[in-house]
C-alpha atoms as a PDB file:
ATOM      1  CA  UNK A   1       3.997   8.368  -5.092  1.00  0.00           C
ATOM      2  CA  UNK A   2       0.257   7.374  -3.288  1.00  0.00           C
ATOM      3  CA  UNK A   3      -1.747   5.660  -5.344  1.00  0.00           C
ATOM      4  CA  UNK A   4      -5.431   4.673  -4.860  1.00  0.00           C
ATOM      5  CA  UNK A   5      -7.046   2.634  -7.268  1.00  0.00           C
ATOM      6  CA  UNK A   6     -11.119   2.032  -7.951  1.00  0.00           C
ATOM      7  CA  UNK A   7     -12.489  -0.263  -9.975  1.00  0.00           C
ATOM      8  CA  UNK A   8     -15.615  -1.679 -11.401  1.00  0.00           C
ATOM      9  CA  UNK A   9     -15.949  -4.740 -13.145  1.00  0.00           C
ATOM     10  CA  UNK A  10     -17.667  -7.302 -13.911  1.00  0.00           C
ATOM     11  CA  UNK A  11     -18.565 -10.398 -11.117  1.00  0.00           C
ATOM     12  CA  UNK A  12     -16.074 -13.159 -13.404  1.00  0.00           C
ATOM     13  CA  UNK A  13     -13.180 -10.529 -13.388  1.00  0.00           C
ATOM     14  CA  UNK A  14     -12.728  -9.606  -9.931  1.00  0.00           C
ATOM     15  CA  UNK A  15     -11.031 -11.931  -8.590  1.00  0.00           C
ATOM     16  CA  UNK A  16      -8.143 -11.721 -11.158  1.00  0.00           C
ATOM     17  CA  UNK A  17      -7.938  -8.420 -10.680  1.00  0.00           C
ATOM     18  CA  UNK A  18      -8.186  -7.866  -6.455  1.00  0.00           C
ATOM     19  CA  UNK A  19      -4.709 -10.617  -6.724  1.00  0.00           C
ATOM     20  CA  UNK A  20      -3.131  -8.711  -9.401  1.00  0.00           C
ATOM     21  CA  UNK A  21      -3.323  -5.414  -7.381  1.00  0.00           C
ATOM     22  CA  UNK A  22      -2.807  -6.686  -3.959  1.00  0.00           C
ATOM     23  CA  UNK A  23       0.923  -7.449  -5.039  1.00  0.00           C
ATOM     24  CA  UNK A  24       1.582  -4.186  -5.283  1.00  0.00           C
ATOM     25  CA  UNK A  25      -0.767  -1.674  -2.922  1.00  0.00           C
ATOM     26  CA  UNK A  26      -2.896  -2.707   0.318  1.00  0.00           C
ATOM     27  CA  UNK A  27      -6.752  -3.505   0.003  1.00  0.00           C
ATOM     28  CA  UNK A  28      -7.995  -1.301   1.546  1.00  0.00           C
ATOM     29  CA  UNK A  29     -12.349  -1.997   0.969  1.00  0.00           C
ATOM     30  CA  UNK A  30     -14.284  -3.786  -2.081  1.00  0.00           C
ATOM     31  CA  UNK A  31     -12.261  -2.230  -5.314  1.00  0.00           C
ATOM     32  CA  UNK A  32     -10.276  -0.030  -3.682  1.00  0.00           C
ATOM     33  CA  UNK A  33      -6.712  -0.430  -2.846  1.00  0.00           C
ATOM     34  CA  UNK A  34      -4.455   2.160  -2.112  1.00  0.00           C
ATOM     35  CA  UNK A  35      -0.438   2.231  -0.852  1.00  0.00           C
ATOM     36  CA  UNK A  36       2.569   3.659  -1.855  1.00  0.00           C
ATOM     37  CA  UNK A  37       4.358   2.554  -5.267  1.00  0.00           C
ATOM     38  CA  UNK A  38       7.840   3.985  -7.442  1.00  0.00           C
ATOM     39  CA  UNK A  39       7.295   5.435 -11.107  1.00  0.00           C
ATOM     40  CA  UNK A  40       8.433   2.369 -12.581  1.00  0.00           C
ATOM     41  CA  UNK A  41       5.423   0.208 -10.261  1.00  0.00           C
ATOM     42  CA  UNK A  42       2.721   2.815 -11.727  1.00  0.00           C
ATOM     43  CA  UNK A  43       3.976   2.130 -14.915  1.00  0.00           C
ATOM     44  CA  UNK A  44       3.931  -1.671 -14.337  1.00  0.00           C
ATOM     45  CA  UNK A  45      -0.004  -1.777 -12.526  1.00  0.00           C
ATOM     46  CA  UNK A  46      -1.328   0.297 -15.366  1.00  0.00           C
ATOM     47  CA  UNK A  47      -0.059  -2.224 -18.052  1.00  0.00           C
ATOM     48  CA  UNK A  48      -0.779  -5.336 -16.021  1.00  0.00           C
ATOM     49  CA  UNK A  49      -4.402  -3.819 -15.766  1.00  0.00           C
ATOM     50  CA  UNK A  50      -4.610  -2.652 -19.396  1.00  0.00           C
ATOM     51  CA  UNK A  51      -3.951  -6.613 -20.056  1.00  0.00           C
ATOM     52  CA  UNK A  52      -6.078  -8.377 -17.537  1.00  0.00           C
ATOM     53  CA  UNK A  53      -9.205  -6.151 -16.759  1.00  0.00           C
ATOM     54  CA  UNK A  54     -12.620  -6.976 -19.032  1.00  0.00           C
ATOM     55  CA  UNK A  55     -13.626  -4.707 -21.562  1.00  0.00           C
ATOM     56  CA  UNK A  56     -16.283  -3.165 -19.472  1.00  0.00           C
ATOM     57  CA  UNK A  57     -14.220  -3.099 -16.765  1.00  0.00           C
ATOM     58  CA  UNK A  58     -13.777   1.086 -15.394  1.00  0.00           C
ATOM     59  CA  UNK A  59     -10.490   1.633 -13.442  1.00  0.00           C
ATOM     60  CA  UNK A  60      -9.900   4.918 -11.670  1.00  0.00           C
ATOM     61  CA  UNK A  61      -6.205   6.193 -10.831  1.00  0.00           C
ATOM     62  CA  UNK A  62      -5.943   8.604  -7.986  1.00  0.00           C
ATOM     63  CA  UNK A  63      -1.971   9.680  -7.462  1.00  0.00           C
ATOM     64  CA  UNK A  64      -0.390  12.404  -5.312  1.00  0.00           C
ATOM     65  CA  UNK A  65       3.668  12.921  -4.397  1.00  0.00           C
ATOM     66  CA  UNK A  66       3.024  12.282  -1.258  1.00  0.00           C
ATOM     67  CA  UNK A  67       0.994  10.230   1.506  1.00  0.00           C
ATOM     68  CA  UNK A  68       1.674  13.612   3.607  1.00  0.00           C
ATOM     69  CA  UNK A  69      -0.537  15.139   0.782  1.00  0.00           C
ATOM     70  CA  UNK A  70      -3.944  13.332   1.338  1.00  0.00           C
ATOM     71  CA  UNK A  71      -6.035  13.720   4.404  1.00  0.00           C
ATOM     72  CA  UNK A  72      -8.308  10.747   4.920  1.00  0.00           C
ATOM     73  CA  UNK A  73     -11.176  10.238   7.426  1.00  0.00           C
ATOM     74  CA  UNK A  74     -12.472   6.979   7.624  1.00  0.00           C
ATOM     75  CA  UNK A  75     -16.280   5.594   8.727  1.00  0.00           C
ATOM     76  CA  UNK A  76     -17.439   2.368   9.829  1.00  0.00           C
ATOM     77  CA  UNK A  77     -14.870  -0.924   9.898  1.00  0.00           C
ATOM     78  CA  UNK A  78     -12.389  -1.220   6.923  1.00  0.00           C
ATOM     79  CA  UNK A  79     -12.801  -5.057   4.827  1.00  0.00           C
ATOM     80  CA  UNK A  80      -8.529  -4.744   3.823  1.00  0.00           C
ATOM     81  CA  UNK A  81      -5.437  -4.541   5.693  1.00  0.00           C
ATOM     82  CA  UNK A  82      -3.696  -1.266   5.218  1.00  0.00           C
ATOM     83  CA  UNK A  83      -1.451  -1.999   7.532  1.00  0.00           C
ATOM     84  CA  UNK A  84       2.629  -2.862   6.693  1.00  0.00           C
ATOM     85  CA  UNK A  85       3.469  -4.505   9.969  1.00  0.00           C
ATOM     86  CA  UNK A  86       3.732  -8.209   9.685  1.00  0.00           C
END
């Protein structure tokens, strides 16, 4: 499945969570990260975030089948990497 994850947190929790989901998706701008993951990797972020995110933290989950699925248009110069080429 694509995922795209959006977050907002507070200032202190950032950090923990930008290295938490950069394991598993590509960063893609400030609190967004997006990428391809299985089931059982969905399963895995959402718990991992449930665990390390602050209370007031507010976590968005976008998810489609398929990367085929989602048009995306982009403006200005992207902050992440999106790209898989080493």
């Amino acid at each position: 499945m694509y995922l795209i994850i959006v977050y907002d947190t507070e200032k202190n929790n950032c950090v923990k969570l930008h290295k938490l989901l950069k394991r598993f998706l590509n960063w893609n701008q400030n609190s967004v990260f997006e990428g391809n993951v299985t089931e059982a990797q969905y399963v895995e972020i959402r718990t991992l975030l449930e665990e390390k995110r602050a209370a007031e933290s507010f976590i968005t989950f976008y998810a489609i089948d398929s990367a085929k699925l989602l048009k995306k248009e982009e403006l200005g110069q992207s902050r992440g990497n999106t790209s898989n080429i080493l």
